[in-house]
N, C-alpha and C. Protein backbone atom coordinates (compact mmCIF):
# COMPACT_ATOMS: atom_id res chain seq x y z
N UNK A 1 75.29 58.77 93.13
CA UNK A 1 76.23 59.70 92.52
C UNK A 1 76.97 58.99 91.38
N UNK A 2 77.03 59.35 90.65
CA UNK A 2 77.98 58.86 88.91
C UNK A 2 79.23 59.07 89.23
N UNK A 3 79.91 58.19 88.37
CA UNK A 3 81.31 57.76 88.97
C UNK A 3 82.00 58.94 87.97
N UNK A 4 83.47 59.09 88.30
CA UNK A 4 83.74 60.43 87.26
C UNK A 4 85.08 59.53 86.98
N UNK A 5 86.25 60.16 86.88
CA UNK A 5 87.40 59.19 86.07
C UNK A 5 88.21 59.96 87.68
N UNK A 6 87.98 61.04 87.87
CA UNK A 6 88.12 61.33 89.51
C UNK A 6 87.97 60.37 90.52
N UNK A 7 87.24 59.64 90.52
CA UNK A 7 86.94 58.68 91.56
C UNK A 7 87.33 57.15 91.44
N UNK A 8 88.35 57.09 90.60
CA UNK A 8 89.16 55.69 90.16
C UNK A 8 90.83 55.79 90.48
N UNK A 9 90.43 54.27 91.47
CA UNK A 9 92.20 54.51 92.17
C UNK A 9 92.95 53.92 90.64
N UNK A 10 94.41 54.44 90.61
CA UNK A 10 95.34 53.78 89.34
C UNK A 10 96.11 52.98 90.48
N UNK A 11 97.08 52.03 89.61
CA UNK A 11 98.00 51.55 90.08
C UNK A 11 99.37 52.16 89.60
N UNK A 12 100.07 52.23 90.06
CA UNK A 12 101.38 52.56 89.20
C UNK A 12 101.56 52.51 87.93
N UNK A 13 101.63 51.06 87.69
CA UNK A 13 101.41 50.55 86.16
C UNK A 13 100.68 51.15 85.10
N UNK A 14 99.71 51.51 85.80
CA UNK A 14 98.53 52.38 84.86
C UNK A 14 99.21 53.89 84.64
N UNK A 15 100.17 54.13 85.59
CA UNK A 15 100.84 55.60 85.24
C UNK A 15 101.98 55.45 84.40
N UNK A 16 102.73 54.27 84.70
CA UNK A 16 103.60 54.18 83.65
C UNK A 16 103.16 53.90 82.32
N UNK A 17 102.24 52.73 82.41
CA UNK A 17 101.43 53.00 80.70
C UNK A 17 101.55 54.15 80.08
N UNK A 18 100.75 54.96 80.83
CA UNK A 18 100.54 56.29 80.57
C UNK A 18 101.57 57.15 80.05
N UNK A 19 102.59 57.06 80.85
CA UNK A 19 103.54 57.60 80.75
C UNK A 19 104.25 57.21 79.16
N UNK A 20 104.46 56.23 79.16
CA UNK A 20 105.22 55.20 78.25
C UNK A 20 103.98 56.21 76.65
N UNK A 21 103.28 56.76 76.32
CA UNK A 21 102.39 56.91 75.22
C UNK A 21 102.67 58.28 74.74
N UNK A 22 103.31 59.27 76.06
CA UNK A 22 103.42 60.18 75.81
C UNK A 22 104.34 60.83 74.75
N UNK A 23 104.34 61.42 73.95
CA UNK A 23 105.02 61.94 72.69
C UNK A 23 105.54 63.16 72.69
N UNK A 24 104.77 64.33 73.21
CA UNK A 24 105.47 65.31 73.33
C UNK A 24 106.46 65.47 74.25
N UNK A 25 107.64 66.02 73.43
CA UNK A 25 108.68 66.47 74.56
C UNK A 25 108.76 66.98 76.08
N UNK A 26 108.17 68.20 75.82
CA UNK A 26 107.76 68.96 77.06
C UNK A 26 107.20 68.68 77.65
N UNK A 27 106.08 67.78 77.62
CA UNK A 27 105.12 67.24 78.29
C UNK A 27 105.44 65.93 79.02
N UNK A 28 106.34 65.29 78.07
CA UNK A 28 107.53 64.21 78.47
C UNK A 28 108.38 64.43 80.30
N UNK A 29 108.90 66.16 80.04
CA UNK A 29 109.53 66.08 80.88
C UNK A 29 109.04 66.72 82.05
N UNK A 30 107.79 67.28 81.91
CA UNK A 30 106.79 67.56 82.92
C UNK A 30 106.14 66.42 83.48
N UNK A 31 105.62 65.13 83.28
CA UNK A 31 105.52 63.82 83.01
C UNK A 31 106.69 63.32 84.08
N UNK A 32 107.30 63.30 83.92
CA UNK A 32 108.76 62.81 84.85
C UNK A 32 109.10 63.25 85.88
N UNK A 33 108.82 64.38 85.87
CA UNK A 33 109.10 64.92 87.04
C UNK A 33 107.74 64.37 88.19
N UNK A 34 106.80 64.39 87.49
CA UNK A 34 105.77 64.27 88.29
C UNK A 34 105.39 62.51 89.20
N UNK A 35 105.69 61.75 88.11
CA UNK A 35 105.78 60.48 88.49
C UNK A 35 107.01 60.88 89.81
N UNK A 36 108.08 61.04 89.75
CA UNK A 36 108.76 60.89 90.49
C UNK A 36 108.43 61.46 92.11
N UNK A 37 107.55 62.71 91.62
CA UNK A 37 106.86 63.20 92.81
C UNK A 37 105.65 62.24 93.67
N UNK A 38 105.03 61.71 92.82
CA UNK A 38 104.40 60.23 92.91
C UNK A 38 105.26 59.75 94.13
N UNK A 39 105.93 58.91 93.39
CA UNK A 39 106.86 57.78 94.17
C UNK A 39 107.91 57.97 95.25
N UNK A 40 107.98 59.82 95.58
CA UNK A 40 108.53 60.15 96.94
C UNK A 40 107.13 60.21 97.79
N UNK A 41 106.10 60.69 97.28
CA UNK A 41 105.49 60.88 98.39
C UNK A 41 104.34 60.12 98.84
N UNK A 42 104.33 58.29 98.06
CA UNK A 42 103.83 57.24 98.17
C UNK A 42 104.25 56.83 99.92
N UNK A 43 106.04 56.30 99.80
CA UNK A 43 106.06 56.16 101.27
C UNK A 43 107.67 55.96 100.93
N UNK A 44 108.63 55.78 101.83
CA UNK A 44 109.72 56.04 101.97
C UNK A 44 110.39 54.56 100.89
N UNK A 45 109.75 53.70 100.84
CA UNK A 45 110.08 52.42 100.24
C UNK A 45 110.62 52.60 98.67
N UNK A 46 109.89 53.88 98.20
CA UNK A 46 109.61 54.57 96.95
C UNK A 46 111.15 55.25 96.57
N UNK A 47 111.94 55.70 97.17
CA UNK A 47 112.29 56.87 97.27
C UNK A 47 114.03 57.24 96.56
N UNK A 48 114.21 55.62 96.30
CA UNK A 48 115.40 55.77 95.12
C UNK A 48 114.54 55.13 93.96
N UNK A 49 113.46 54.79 93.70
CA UNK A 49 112.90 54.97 92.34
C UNK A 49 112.85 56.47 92.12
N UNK A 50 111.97 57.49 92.83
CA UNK A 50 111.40 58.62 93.10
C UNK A 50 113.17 59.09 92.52
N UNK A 51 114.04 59.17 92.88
CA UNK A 51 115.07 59.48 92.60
C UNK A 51 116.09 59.29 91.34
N UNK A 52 115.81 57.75 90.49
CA UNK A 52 115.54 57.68 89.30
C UNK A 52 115.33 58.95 88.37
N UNK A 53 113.55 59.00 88.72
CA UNK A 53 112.86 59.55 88.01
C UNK A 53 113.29 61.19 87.66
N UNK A 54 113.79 61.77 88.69
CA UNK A 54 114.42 63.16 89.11
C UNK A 54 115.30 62.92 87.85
N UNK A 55 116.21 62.09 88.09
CA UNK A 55 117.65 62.62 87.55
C UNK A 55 116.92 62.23 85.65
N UNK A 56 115.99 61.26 85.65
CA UNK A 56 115.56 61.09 84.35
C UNK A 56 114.50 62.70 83.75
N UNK A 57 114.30 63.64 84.75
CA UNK A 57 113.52 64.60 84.52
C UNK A 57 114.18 65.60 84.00
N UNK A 58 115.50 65.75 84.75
CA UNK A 58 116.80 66.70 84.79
C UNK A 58 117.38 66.46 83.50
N UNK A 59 117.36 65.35 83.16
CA UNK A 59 118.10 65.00 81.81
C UNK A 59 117.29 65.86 80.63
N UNK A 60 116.09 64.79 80.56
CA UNK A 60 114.91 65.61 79.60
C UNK A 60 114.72 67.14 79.29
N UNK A 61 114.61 67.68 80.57
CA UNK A 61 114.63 69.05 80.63
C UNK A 61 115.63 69.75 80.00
N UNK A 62 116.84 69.28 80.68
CA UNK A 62 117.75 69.64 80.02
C UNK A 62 118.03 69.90 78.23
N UNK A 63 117.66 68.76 78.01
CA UNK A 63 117.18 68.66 76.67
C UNK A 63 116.67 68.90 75.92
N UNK A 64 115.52 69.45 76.41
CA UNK A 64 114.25 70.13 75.80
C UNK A 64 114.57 71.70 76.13
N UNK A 65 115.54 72.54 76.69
CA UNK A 65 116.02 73.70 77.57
C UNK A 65 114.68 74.00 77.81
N UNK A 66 113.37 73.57 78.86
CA UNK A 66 112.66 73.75 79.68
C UNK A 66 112.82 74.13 80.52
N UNK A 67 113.52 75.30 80.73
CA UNK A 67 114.04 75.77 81.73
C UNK A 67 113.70 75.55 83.53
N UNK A 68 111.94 76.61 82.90
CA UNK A 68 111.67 76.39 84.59
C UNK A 68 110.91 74.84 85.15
N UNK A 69 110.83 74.14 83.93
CA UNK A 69 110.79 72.83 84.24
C UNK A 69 111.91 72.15 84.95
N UNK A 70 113.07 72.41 84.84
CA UNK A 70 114.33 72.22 85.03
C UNK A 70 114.61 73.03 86.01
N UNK A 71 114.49 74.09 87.04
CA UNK A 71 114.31 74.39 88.14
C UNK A 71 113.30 73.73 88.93
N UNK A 72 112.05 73.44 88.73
CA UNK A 72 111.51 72.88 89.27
C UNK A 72 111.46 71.18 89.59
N UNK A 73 112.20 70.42 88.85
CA UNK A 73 113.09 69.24 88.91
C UNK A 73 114.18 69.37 90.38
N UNK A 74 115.41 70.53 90.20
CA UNK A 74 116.32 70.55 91.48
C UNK A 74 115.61 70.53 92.27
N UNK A 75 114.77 71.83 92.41
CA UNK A 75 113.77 71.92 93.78
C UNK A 75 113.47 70.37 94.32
N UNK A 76 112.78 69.79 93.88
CA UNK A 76 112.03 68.48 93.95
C UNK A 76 113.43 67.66 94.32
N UNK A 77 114.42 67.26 93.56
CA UNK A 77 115.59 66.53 94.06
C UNK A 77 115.94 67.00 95.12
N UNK A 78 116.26 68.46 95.66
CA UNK A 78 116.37 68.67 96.85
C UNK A 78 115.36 68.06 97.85
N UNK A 79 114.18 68.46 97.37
CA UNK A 79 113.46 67.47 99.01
C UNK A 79 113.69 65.81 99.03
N UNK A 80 113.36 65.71 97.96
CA UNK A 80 114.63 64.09 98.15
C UNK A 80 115.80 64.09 99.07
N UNK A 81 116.84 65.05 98.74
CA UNK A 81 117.28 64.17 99.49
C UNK A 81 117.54 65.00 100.70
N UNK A 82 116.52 66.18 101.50
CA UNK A 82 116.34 66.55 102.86
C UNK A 82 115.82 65.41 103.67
N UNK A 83 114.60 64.97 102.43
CA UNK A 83 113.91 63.39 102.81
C UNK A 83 115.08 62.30 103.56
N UNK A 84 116.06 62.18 102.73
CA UNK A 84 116.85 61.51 102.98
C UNK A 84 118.04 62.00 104.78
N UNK A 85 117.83 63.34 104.51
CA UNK A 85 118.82 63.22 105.34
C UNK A 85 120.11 63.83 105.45
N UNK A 86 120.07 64.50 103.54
CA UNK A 86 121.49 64.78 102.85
C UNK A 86 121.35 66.33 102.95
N UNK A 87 121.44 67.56 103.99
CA UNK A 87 121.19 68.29 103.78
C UNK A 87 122.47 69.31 102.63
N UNK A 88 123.45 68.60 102.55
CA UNK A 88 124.25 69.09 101.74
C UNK A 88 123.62 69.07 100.40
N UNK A 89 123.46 67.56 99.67
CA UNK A 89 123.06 67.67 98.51
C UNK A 89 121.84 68.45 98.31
N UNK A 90 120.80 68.36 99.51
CA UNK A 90 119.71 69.03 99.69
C UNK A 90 119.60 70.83 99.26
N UNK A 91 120.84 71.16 99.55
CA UNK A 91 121.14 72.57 99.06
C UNK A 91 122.21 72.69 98.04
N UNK A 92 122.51 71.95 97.28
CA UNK A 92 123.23 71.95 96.15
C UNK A 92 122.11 72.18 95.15
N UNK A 93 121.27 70.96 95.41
CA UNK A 93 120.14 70.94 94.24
C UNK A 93 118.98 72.68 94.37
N UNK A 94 119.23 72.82 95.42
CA UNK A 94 118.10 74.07 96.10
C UNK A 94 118.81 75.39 94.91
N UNK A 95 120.11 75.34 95.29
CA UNK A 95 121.43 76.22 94.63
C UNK A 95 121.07 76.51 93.21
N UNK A 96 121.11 75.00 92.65
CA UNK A 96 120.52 74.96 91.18
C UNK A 96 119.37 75.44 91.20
N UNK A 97 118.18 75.26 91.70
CA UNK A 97 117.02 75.24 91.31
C UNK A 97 116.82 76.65 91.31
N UNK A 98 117.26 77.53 92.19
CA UNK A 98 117.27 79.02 92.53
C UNK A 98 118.12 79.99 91.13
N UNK A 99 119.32 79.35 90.86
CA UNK A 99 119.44 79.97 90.10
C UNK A 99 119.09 79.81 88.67
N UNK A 100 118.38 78.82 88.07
CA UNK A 100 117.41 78.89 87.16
C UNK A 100 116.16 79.73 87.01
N UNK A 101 115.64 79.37 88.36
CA UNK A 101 114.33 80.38 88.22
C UNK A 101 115.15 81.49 88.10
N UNK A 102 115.61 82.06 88.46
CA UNK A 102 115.95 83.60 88.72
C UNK A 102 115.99 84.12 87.25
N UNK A 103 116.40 82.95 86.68
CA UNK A 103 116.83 83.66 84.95
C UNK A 103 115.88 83.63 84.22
N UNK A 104 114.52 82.68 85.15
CA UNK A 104 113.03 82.73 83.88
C UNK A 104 112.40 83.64 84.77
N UNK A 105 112.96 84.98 85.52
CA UNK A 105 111.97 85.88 86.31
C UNK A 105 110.94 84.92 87.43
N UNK A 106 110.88 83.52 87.90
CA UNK A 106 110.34 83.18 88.60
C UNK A 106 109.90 83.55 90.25
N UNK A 107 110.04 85.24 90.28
CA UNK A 107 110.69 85.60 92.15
C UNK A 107 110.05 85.01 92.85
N UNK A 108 108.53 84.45 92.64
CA UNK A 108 108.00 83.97 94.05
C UNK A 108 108.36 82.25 93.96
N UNK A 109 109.03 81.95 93.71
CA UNK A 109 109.38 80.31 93.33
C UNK A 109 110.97 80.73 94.15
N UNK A 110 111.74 81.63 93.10
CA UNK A 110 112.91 81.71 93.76
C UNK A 110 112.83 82.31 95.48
N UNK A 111 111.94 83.31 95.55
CA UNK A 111 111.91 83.51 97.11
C UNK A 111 111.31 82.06 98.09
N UNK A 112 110.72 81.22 97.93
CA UNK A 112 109.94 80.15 98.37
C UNK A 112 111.61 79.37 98.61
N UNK A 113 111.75 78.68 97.80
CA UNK A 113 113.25 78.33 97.71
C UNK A 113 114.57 78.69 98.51
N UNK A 114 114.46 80.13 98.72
CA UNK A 114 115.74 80.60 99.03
C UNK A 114 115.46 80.67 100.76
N UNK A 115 114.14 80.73 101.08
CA UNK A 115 113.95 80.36 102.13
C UNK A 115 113.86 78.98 103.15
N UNK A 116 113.61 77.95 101.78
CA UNK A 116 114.00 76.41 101.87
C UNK A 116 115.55 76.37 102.07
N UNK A 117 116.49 77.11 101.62
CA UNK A 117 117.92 76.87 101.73
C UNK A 117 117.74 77.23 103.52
N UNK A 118 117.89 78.47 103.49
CA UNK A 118 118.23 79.42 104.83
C UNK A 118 117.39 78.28 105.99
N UNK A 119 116.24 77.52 105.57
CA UNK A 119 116.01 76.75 106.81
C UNK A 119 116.69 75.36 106.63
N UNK A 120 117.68 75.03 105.65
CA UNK A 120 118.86 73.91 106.13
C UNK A 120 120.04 74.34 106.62
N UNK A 121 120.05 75.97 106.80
CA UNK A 121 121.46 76.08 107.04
C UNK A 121 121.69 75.37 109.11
């Protein structure tokens, strides 16, 4: 069987390279978010880098007003820190993330979500 670019482990490094080349904005902060999703769900060792990366995604987004990129950032910080333990901040960030989508028409993101809250209460 022929090898595909599918069938090659990276190292981190090789994602941050990667990362580090990228130019477009938006893609920048889609990029960030994702690494960070990476490095929560590597293994718990990860998981204030993984958290880094969030608040560096949130920024970007922000920046770029990527909106539902920027809902989908809280979301993600919220399971951080359910991960963690924090179910408060866990639904602060949920709070945010809900009411962003709502304003880019996202309902099945915001319903997914609002049901992630109601099971920390």
């Amino acid at each position: 069987m022929q090898d595909t670019m599918y069938d090659k482990d990276i190292t981190l490094s090789e994602v941050f390279e990667c990362y580090d080349k990228i130019s477009d904005k938006a893609v920048k902060g889609w990029a960030t978010r994702y690494i960070g999703e990476i490095l929560l769900n590597i293994d718990n060792q990860h998981i204030s880098e993984a958290e880094d990366w969030f608040k560096k995604a949130i920024e970007v987004d922000k920046e770029n007003k990527t909106m539902w990129s920027l809902g989908s950032d809280y979301a993600l910080y919220a399971e951080l820190f359910r991960r963690k333990g924090d179910k408060s901040k866990a639904k602060e960030n949920l709070i945010k993330a809900v009411g962003i989508l709502k304003k880019c028409g996202a309902d099945g993101w915001v319903e997914k979500y609002e049901k992630e809250l109601a099971a920390l209460a």
